[in-house]
C-alpha atoms as a PDB file:
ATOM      1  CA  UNK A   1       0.000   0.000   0.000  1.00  0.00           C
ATOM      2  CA  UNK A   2       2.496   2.493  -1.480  1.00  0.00           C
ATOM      3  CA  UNK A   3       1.861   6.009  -2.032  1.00  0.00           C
ATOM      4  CA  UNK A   4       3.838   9.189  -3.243  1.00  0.00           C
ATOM      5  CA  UNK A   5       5.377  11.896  -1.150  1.00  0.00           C
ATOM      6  CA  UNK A   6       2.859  14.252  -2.877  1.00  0.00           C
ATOM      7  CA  UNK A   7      -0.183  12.015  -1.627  1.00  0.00           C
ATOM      8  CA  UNK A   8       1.096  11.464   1.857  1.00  0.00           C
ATOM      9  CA  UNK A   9       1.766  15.382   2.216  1.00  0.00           C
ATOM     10  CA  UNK A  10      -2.080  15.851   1.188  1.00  0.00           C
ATOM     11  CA  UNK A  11      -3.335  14.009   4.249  1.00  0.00           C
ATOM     12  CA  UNK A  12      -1.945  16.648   6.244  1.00  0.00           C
ATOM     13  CA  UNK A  13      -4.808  19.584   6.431  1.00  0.00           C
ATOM     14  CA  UNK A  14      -3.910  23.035   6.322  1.00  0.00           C
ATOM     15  CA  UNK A  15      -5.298  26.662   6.457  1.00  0.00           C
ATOM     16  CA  UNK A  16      -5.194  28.755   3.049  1.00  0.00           C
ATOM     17  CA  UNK A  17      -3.655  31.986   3.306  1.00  0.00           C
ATOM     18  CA  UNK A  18      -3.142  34.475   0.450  1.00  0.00           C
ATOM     19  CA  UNK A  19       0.529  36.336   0.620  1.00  0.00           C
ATOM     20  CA  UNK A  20       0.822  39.498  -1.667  1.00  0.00           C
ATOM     21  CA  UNK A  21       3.475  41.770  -1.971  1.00  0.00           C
ATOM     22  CA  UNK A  22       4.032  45.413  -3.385  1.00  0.00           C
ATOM     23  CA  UNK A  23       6.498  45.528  -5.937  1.00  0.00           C
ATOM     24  CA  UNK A  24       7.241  49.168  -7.384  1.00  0.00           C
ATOM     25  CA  UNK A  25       3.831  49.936  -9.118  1.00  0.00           C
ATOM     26  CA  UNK A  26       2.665  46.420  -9.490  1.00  0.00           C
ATOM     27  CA  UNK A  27       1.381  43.973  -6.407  1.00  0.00           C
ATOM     28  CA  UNK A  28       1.946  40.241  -6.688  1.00  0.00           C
ATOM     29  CA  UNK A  29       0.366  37.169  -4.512  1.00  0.00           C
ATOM     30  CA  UNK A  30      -0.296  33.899  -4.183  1.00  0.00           C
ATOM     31  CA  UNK A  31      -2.036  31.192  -2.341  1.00  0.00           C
ATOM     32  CA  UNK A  32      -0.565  29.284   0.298  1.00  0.00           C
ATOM     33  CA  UNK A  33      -1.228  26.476   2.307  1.00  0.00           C
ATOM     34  CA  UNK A  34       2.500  26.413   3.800  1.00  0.00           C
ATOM     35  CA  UNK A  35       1.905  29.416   6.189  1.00  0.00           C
ATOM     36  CA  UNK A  36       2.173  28.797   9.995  1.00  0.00           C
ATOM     37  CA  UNK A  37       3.412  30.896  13.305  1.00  0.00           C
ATOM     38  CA  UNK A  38       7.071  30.040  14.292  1.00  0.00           C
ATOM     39  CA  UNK A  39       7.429  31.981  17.124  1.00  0.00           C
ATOM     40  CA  UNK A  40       5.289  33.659  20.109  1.00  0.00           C
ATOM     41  CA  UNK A  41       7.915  36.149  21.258  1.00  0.00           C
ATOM     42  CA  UNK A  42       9.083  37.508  19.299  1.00  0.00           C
ATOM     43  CA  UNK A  43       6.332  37.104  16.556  1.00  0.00           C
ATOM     44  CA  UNK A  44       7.454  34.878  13.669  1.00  0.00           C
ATOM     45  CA  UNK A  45       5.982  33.384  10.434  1.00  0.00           C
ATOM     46  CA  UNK A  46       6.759  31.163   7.898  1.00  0.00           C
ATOM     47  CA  UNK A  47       6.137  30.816   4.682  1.00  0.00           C
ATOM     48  CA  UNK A  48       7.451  28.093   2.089  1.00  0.00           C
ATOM     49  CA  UNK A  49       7.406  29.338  -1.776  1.00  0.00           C
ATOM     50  CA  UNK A  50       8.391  27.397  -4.555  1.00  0.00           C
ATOM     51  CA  UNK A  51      12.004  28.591  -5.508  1.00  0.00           C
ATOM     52  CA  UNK A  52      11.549  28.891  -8.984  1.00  0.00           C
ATOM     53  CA  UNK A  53       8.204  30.902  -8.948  1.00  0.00           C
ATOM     54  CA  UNK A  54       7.880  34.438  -9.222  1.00  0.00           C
ATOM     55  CA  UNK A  55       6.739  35.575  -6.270  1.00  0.00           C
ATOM     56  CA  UNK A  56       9.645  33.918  -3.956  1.00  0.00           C
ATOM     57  CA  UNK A  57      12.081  36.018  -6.212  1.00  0.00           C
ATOM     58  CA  UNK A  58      10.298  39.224  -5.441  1.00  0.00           C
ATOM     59  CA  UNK A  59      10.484  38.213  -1.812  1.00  0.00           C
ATOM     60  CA  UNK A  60      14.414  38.088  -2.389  1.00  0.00           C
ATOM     61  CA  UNK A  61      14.242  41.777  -2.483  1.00  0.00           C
ATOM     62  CA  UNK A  62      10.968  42.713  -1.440  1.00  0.00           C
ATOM     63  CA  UNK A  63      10.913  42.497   2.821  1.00  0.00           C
ATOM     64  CA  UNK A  64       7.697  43.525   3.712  1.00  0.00           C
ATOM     65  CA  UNK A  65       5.085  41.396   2.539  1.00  0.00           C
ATOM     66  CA  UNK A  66       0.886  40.343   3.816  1.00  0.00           C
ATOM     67  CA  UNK A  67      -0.751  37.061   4.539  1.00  0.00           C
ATOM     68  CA  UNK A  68      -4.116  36.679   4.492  1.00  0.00           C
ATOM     69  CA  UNK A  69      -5.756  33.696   6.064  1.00  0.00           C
ATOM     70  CA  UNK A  70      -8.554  33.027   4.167  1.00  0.00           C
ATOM     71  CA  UNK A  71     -12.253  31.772   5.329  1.00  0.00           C
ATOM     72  CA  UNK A  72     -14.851  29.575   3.758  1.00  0.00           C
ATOM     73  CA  UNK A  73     -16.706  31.390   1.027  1.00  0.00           C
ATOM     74  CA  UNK A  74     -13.049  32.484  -0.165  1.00  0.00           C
ATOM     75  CA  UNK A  75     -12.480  29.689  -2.203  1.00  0.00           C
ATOM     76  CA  UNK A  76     -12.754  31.484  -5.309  1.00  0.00           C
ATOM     77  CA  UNK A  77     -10.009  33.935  -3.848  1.00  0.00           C
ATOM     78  CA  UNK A  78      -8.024  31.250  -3.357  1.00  0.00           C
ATOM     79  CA  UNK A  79      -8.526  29.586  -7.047  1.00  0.00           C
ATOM     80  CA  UNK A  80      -7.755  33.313  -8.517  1.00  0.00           C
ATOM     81  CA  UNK A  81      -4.399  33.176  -6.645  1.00  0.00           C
ATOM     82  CA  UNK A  82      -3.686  30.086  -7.564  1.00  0.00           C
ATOM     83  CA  UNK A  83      -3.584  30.728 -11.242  1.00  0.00           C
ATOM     84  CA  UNK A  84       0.077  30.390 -12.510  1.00  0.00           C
ATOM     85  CA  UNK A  85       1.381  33.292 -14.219  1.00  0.00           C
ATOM     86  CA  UNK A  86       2.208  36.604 -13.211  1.00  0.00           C
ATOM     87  CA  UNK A  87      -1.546  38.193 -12.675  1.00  0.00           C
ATOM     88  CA  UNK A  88      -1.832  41.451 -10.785  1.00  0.00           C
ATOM     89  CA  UNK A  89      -2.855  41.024  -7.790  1.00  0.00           C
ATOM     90  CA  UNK A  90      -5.103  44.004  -7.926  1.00  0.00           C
ATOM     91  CA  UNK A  91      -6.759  42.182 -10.822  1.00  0.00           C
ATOM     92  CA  UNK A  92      -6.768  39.302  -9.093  1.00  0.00           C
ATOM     93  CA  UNK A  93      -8.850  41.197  -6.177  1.00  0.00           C
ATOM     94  CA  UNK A  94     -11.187  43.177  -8.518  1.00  0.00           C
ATOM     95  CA  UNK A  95     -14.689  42.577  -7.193  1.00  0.00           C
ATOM     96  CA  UNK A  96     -13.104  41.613  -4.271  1.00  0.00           C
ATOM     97  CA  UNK A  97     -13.375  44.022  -0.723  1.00  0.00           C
ATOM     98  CA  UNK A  98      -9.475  44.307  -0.076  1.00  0.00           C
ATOM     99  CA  UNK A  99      -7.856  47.020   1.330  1.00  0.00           C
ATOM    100  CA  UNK A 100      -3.843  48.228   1.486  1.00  0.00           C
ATOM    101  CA  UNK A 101      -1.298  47.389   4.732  1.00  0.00           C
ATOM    102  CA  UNK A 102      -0.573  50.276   6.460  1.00  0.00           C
ATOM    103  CA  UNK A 103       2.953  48.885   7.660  1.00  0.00           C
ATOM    104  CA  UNK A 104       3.786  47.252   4.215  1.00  0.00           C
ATOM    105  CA  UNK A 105       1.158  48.836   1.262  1.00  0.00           C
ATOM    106  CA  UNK A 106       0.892  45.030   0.224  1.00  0.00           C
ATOM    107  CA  UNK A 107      -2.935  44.044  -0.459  1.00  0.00           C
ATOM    108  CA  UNK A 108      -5.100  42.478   2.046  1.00  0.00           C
ATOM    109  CA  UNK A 109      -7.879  40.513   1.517  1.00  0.00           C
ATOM    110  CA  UNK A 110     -11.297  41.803   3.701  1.00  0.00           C
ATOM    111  CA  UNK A 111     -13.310  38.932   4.884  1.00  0.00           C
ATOM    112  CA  UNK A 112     -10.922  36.394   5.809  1.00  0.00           C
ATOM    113  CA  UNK A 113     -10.057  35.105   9.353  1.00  0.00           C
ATOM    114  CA  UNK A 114      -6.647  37.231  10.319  1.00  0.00           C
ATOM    115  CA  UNK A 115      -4.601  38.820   8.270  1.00  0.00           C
ATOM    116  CA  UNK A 116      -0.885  40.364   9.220  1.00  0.00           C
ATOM    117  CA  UNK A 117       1.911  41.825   8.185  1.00  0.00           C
ATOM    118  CA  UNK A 118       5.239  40.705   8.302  1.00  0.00           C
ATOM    119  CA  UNK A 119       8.895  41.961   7.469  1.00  0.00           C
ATOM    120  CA  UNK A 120      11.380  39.015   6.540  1.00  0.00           C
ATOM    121  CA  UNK A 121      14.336  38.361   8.873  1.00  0.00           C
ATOM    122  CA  UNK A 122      15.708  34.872   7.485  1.00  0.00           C
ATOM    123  CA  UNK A 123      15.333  33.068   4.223  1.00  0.00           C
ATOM    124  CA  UNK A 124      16.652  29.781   4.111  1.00  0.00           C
ATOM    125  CA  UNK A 125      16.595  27.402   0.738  1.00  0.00           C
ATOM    126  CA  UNK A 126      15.045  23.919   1.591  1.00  0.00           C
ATOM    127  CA  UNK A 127      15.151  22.077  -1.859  1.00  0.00           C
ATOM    128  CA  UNK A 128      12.771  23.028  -4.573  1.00  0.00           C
ATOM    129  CA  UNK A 129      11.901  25.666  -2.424  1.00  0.00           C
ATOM    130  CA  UNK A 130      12.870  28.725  -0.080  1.00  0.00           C
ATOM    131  CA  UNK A 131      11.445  29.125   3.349  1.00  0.00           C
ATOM    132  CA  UNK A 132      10.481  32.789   4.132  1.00  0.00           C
ATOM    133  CA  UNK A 133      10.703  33.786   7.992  1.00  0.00           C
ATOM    134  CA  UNK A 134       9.396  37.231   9.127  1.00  0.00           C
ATOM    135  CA  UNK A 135       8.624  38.921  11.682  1.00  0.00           C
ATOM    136  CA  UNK A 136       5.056  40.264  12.401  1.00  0.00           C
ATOM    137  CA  UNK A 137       4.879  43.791  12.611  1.00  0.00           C
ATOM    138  CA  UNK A 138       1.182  43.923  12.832  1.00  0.00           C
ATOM    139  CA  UNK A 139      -2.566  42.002  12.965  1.00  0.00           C
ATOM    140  CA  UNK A 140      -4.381  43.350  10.484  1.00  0.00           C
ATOM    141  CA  UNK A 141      -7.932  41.917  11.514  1.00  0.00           C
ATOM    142  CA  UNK A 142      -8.506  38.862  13.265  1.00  0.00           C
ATOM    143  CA  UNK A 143     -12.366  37.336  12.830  1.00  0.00           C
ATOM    144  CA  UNK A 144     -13.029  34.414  15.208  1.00  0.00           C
ATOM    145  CA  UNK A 145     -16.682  34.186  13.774  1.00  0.00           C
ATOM    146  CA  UNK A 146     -15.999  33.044  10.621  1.00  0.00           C
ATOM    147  CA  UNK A 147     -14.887  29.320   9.938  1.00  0.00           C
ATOM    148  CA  UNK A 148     -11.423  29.043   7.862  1.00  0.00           C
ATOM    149  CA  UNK A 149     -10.617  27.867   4.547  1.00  0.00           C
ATOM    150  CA  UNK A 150      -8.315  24.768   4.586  1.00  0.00           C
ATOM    151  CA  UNK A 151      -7.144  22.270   2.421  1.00  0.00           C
ATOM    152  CA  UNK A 152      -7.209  18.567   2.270  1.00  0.00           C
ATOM    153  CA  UNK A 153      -6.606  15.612   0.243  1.00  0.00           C
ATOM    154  CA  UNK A 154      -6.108  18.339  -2.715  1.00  0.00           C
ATOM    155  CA  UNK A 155      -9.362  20.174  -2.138  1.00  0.00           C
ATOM    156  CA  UNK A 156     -10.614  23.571  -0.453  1.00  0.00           C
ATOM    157  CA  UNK A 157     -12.639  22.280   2.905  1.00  0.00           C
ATOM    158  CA  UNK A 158     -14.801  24.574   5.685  1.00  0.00           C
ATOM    159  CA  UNK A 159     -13.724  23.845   8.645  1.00  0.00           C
ATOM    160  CA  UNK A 160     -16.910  21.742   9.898  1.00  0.00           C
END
C-alpha cells in the first residue's frame, strides 16, 4: 500500500492563506497552504514558496510582505491566486473588498479570518523551495466568527 510523497503530504490539512506583496507599481500574490506561526515572542511566520516561482524572487528583495488567512466562502479567492502566471494582484482582487497594509502597502484581503503583516528576517533554501521567515509587525484583523478555509486531500474544505 504504497503512495507518493505528494499524496502522503495531502493528508496533512492546512489553512489557506493568500501572501501578496508590493512591488514598485505592481502587487503580486499567491495562495498558500505552507503558512504557519514560528514563534510567540518575538512574533514569527513562515512561509514556504516554490524557488523557482515568481513571487519567492520578489520576496528576495521585497521584505515587507501580507498574509491573508482566508475563510470559507473564499475559495474562489483562493482559485484566482492560484492561477500560474504573473496576474496582478489588484486584478486578481477586482470585485473583491481588499484594502492596502498600512505597515507594508501590500494588499489584504477583507473577509478572511486574520490577516498580518510581516517583514522578513531569514530566508533559508530547503530544496525546490525557499522558506520565508518574518517577523510580524502587525494584525491586520482577526475574525473568530468566521470558519477558515483549509485544504485537504487536494481540495478547499470549511472547517466543519
Amino acid at each position: 500500500m504504497g503512495g507518493s510523497f505528494t499524496e502522503a503530504m495531502a493528508q496533512l490539512a492546512a489553512g489557506v492563506g493568500v501572501v501578496t506583496v508590493r512591488d514598485d507599481r505592481d502587487d503580486l500574490g499567491t495562495t498558500v497552504a505552507t503558512l504557519m506561526s514560528v514563534s510567540l515572542d518575538p512574533p514569527l511566520v513562515l512561509v514556504s514558496l516554490a524557488s523557482a516561482g515568481y513571487l519567492a524572487e520578489v520576496l528576495l528583495r521585497r521584505d515587507l510582505w501580507a498574509a491573508t488567512l482566508l475563510a470559507d466562502g473564499q475559495q474562489a479567492v483562493a482559485s484566482r491566486f492560484a492561477t500560474p502566471g504573473r496576474p496582478s494582484a489588484r486584478l486578481l482582487l477586482a470585485g473583491v473588498p481588499h484594502h492596502r497594509g498600512e505597515r507594508t502597502e501590500a494588499l489584504v484581503v477583507d473577509g478572511g479570518v486574520a490577516a498580518v503583516e510581516v517583514e522578513t528576517v531569514r530566508v533559508v533554501p530547503a530544496g525546490d523551495h525557499t522558506l520565508f521567515v518574518g517577523a510580524v509587525l502587525s494584525v491586520d484583523y482577526v475574525d473568530g466568527t468566521r470558519a477558515p478555509l483549509i485544504r485537504l486531500r487536494s481540495r478547499y474544505r470549511p472547517v466543519t
